[in-house]
N, C-alpha and C. Protein backbone atom coordinates (compact mmCIF):
# COMPACT_ATOMS: atom_id res chain seq x y z
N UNK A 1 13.97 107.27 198.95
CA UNK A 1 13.89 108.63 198.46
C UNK A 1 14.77 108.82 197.23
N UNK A 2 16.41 108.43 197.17
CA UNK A 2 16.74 108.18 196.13
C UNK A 2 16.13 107.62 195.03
N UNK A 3 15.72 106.41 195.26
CA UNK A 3 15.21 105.70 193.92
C UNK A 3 13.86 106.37 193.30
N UNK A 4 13.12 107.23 194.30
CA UNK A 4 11.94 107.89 193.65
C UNK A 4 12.36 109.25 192.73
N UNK A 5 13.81 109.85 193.40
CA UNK A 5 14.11 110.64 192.15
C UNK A 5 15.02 110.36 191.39
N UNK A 6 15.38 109.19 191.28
CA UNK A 6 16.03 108.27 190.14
C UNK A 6 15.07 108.63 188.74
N UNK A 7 14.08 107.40 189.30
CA UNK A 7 12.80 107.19 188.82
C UNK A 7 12.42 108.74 187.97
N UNK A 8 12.28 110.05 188.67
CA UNK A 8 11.44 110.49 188.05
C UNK A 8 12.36 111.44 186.84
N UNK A 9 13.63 111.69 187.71
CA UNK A 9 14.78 111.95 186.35
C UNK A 9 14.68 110.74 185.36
N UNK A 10 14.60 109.98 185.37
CA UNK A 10 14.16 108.63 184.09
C UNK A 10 13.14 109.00 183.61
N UNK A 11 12.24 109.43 184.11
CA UNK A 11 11.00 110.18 183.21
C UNK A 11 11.17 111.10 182.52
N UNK A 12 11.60 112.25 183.08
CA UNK A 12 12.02 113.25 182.18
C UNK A 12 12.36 113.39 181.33
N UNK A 13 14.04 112.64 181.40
CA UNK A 13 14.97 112.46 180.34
C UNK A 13 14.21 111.63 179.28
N UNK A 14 13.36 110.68 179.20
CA UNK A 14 12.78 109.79 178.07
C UNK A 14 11.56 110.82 177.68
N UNK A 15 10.66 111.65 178.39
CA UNK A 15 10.14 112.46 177.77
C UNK A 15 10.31 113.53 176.74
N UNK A 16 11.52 113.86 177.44
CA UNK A 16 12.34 114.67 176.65
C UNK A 16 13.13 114.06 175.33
N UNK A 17 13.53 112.75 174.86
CA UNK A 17 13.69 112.12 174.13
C UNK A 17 12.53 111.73 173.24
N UNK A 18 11.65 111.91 173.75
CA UNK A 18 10.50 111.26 172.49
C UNK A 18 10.00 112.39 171.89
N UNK A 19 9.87 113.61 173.03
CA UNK A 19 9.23 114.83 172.55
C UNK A 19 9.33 115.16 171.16
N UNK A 20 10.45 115.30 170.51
CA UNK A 20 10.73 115.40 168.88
C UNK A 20 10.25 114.36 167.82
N UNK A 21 9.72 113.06 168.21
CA UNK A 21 9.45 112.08 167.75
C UNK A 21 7.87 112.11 167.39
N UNK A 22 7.27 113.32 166.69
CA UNK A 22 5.79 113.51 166.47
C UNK A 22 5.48 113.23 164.49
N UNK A 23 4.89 112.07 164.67
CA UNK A 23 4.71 111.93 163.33
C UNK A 23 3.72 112.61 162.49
N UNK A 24 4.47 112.99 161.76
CA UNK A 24 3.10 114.04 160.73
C UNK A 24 2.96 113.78 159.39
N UNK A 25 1.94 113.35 158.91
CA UNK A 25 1.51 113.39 157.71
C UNK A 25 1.16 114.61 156.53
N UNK A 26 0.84 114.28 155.21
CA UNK A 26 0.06 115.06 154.77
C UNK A 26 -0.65 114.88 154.60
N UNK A 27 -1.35 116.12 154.32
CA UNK A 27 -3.05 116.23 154.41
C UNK A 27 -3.92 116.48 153.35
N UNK A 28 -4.16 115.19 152.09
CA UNK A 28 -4.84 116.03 150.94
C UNK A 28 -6.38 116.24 151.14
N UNK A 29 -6.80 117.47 150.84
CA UNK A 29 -8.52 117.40 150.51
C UNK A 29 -8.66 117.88 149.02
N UNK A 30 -10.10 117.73 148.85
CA UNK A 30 -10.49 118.05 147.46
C UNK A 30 -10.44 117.06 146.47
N UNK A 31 -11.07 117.16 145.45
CA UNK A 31 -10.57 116.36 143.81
C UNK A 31 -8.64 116.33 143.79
N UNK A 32 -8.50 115.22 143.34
CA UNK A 32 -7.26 114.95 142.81
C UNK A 32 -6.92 115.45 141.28
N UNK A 33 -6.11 116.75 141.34
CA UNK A 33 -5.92 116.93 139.73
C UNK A 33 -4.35 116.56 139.26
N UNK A 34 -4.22 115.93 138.60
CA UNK A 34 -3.00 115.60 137.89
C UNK A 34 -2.58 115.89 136.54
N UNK A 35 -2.06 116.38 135.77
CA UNK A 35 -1.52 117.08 134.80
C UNK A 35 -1.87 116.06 133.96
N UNK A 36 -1.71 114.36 133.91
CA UNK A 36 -2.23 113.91 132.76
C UNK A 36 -4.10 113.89 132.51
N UNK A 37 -4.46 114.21 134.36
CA UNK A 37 -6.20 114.14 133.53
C UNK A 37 -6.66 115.46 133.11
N UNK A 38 -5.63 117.17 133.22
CA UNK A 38 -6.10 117.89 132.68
C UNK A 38 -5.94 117.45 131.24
N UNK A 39 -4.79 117.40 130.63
CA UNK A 39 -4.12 117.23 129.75
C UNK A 39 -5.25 116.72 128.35
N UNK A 40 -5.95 115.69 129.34
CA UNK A 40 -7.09 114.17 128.12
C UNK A 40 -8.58 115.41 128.07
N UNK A 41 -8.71 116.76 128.64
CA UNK A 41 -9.74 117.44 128.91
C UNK A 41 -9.51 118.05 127.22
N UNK A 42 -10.89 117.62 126.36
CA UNK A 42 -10.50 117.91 125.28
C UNK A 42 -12.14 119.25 125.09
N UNK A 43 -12.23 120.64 124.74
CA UNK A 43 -13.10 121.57 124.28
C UNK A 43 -14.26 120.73 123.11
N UNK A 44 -15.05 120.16 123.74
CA UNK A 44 -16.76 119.49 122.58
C UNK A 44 -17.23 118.08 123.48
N UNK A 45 -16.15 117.86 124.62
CA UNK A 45 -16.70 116.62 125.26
C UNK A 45 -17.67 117.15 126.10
N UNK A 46 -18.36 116.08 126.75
CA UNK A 46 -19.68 116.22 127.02
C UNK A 46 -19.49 115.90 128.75
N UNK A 47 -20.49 116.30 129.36
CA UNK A 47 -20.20 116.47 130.85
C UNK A 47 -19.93 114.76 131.34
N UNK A 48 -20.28 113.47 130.85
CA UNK A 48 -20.32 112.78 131.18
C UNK A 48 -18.76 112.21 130.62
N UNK A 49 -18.25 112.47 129.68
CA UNK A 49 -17.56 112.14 129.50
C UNK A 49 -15.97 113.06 130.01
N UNK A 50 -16.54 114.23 130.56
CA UNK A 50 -15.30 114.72 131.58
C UNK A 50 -15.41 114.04 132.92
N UNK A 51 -16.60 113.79 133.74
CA UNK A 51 -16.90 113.16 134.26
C UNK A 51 -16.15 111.44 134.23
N UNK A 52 -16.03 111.21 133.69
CA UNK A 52 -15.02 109.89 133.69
C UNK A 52 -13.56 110.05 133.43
N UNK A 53 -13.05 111.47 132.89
CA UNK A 53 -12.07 111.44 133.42
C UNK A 53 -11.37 112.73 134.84
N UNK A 54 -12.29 113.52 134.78
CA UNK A 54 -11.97 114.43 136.24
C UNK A 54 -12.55 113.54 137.34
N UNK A 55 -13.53 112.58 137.64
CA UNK A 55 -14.21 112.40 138.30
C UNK A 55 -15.58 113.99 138.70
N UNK A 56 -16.52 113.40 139.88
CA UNK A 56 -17.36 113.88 140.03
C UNK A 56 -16.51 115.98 139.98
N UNK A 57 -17.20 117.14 140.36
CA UNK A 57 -16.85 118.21 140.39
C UNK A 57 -16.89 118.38 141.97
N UNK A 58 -16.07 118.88 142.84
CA UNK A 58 -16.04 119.36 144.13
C UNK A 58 -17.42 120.62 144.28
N UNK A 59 -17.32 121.36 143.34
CA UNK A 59 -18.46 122.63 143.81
C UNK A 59 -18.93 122.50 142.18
N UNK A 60 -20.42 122.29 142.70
CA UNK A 60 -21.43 122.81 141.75
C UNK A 60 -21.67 124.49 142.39
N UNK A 61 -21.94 124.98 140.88
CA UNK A 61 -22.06 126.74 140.93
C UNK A 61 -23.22 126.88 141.37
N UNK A 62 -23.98 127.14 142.59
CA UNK A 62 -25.43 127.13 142.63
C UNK A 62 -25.99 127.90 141.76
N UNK A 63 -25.51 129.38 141.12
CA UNK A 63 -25.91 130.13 140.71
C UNK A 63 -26.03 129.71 139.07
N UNK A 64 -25.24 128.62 138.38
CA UNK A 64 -25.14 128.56 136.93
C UNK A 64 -24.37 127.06 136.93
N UNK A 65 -25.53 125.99 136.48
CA UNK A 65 -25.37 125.14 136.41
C UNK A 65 -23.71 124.45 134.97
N UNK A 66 -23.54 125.48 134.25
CA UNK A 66 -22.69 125.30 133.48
C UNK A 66 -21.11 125.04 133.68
N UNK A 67 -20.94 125.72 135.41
CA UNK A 67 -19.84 125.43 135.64
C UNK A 67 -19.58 124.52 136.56
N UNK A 68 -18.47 123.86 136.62
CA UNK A 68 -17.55 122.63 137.70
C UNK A 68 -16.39 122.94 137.90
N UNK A 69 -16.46 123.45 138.90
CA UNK A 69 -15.27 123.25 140.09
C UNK A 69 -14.69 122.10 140.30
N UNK A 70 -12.87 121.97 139.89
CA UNK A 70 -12.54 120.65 141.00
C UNK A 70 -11.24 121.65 141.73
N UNK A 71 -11.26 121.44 142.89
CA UNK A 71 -10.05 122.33 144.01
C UNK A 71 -9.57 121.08 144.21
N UNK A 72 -7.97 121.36 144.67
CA UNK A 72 -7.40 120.62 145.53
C UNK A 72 -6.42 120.99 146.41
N UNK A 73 -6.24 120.79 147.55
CA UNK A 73 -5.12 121.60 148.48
C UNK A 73 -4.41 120.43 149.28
N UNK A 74 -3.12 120.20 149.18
CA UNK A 74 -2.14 119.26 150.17
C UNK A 74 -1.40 120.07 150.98
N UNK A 75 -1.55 120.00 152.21
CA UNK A 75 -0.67 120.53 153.17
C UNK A 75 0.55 119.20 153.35
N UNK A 76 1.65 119.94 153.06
CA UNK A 76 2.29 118.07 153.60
C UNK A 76 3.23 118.34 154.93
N UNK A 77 3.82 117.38 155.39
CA UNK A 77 4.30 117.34 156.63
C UNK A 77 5.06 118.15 157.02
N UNK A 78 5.81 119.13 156.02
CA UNK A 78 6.84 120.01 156.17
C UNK A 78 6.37 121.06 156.32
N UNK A 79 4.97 121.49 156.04
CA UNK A 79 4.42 122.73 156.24
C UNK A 79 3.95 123.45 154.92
N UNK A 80 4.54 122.77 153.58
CA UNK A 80 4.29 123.22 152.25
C UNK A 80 2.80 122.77 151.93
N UNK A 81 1.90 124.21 151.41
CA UNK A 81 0.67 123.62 150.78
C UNK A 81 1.13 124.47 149.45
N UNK A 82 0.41 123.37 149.13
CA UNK A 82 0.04 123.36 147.28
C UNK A 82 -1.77 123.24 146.92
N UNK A 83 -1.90 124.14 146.16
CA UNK A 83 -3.21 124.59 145.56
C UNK A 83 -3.60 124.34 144.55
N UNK A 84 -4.70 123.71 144.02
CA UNK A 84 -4.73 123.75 142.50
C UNK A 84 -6.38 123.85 142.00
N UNK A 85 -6.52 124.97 141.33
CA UNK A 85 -8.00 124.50 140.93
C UNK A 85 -8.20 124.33 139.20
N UNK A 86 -9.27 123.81 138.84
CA UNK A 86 -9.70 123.96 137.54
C UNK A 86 -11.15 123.90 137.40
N UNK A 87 -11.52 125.15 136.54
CA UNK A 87 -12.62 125.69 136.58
C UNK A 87 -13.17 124.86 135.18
N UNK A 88 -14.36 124.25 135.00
CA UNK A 88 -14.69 124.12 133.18
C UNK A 88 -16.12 124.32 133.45
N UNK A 89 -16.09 125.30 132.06
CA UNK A 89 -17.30 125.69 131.63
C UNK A 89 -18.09 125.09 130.34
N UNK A 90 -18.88 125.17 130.25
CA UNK A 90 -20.58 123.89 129.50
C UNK A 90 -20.53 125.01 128.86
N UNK A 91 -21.12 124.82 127.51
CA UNK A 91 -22.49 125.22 127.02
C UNK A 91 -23.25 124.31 126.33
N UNK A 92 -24.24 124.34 125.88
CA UNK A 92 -25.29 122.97 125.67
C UNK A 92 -24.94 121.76 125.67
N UNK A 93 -24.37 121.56 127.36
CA UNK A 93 -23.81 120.14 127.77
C UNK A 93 -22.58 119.79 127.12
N UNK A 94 -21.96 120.78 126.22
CA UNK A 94 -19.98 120.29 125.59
C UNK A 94 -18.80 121.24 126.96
N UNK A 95 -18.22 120.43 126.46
CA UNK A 95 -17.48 121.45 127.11
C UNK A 95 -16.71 122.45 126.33
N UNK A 96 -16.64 123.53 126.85
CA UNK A 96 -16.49 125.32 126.10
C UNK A 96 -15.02 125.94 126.64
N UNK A 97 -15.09 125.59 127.98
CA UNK A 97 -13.85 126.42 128.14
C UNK A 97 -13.04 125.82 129.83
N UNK A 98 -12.14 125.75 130.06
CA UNK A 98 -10.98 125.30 130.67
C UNK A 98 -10.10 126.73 131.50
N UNK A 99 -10.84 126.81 132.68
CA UNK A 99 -9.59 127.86 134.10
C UNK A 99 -8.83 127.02 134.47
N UNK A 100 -7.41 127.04 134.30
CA UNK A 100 -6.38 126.62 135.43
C UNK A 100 -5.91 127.75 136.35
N UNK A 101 -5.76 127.63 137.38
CA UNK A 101 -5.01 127.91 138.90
C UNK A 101 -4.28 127.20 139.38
N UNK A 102 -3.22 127.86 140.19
CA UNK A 102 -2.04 126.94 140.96
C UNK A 102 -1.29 126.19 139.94
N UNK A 103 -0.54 125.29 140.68
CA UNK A 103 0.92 124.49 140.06
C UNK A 103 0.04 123.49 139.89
N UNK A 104 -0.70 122.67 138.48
CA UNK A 104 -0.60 121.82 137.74
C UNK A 104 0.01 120.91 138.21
N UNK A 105 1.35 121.07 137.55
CA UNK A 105 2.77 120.06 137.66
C UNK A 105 3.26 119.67 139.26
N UNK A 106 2.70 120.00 140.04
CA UNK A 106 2.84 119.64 141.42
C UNK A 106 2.89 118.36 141.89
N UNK A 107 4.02 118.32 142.24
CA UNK A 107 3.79 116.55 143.23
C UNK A 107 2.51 116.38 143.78
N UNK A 108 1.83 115.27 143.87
CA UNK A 108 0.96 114.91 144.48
C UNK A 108 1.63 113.74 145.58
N UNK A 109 2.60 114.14 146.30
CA UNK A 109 2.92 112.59 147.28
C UNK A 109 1.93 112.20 148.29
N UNK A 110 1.31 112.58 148.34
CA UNK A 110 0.36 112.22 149.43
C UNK A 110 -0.65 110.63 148.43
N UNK A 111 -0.95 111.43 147.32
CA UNK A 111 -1.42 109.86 146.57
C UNK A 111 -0.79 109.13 146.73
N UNK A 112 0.31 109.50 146.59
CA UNK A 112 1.47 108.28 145.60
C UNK A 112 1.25 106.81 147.21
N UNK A 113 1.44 107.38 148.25
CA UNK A 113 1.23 106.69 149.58
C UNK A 113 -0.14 105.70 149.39
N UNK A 114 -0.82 106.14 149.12
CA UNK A 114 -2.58 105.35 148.97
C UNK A 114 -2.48 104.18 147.86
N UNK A 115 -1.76 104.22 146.73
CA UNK A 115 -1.28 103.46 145.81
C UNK A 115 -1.56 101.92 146.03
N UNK A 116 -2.08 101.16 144.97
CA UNK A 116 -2.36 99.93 145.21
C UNK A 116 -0.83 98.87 145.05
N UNK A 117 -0.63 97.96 145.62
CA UNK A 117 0.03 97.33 146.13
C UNK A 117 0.87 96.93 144.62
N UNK A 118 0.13 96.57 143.70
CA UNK A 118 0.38 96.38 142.37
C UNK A 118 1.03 97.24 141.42
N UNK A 119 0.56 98.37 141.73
CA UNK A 119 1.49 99.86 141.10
C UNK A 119 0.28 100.03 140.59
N UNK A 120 -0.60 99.33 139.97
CA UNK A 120 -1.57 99.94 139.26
C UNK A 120 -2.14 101.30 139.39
N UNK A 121 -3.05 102.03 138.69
CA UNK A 121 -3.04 103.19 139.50
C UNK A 121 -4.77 103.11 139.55
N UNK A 122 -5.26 104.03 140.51
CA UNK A 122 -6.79 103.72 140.37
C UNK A 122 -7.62 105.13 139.59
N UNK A 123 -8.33 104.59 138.75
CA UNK A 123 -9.35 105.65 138.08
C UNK A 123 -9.94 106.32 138.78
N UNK A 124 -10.11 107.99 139.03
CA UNK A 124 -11.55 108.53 139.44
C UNK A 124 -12.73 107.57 139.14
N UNK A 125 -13.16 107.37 139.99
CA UNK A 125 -14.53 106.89 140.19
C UNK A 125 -14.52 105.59 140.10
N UNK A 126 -13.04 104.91 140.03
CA UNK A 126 -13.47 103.51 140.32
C UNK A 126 -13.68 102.77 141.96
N UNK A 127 -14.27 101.70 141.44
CA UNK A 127 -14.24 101.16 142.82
C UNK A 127 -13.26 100.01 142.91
N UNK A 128 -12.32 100.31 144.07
CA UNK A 128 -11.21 99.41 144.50
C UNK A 128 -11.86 98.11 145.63
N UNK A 129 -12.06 96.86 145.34
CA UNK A 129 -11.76 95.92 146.30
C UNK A 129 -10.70 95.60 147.18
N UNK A 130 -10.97 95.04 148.09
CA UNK A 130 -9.65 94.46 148.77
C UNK A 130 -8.68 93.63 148.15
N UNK A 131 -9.36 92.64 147.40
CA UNK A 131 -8.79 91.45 146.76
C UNK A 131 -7.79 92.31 145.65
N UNK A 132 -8.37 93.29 145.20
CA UNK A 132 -7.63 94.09 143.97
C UNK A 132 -5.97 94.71 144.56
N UNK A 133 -5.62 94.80 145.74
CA UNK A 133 -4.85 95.21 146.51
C UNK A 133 -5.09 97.14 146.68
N UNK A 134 -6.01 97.04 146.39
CA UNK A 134 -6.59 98.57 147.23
C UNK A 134 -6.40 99.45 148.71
N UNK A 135 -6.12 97.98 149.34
CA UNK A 135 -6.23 98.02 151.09
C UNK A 135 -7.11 98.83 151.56
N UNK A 136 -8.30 98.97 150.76
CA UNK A 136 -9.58 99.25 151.62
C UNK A 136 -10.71 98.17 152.42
């Protein structure tokens, strides 16, 4: 009888020890915007060529094909989210005009973690191999 409530005070107490021990990440969704690929967003380029450097647009406008949406939101482990959108607007396929929202200049640490082994950094829209040290 002793040793069974030995035993289950040993449970407790180690439950109670790990309880605080909950690992949490952050959480990015959306396009990745970073201050140097607004920055290369120059007013006469052409959708294909923002397109290689925003990558694809998160929301096409159903209503008016001229605009692209890229959002991005990181919740990180501490409870801090960060927001960021950028709106660009077309006209006969150039680009015309540039919305920023949110902090720009915002850490992105949640990338920085995904990072190839090399430091290199990876392009929107490229494709990473394994061999490349991608770790996909």
């Amino acid at each position: 009888m002793q040793n069974t409530f030995r035993l289950v005070a040993f449970c407790c107490f180690i439950s109670i020890l790990t309880a605080g021990c909950v690992y949490k990440r952050d959480l990015p969704q959306g396009n990745l915007i970073t201050p140097d690929m607004v920055s290369r967003l120059q007013p006469g380029m052409s959708r294909q060529q923002v397109q290689q450097v925003m990558g694809s647009p998160l929301l096409d406008d159903p209503f008016d094909a001229s605009v692209w949406d890229y959002v991005y939101r990181l919740k990180t482990a501490e409870g801090e989210v960060i927001r960021k959108r950028v709106t660009l607007n077309f006209d006969n396929n150039q680009l015309a005009g540039i919305e920023k929202s949110g902090n720009i200049d915002a850490s992105e640490r949640a990338s920085d973690k995904g990072a190839p082994a090399s430091g290199a950094a990876i392009q929107p829209g490229e494709v990473v191999s394994p061999d490349q040290g991608g770790g996909y």
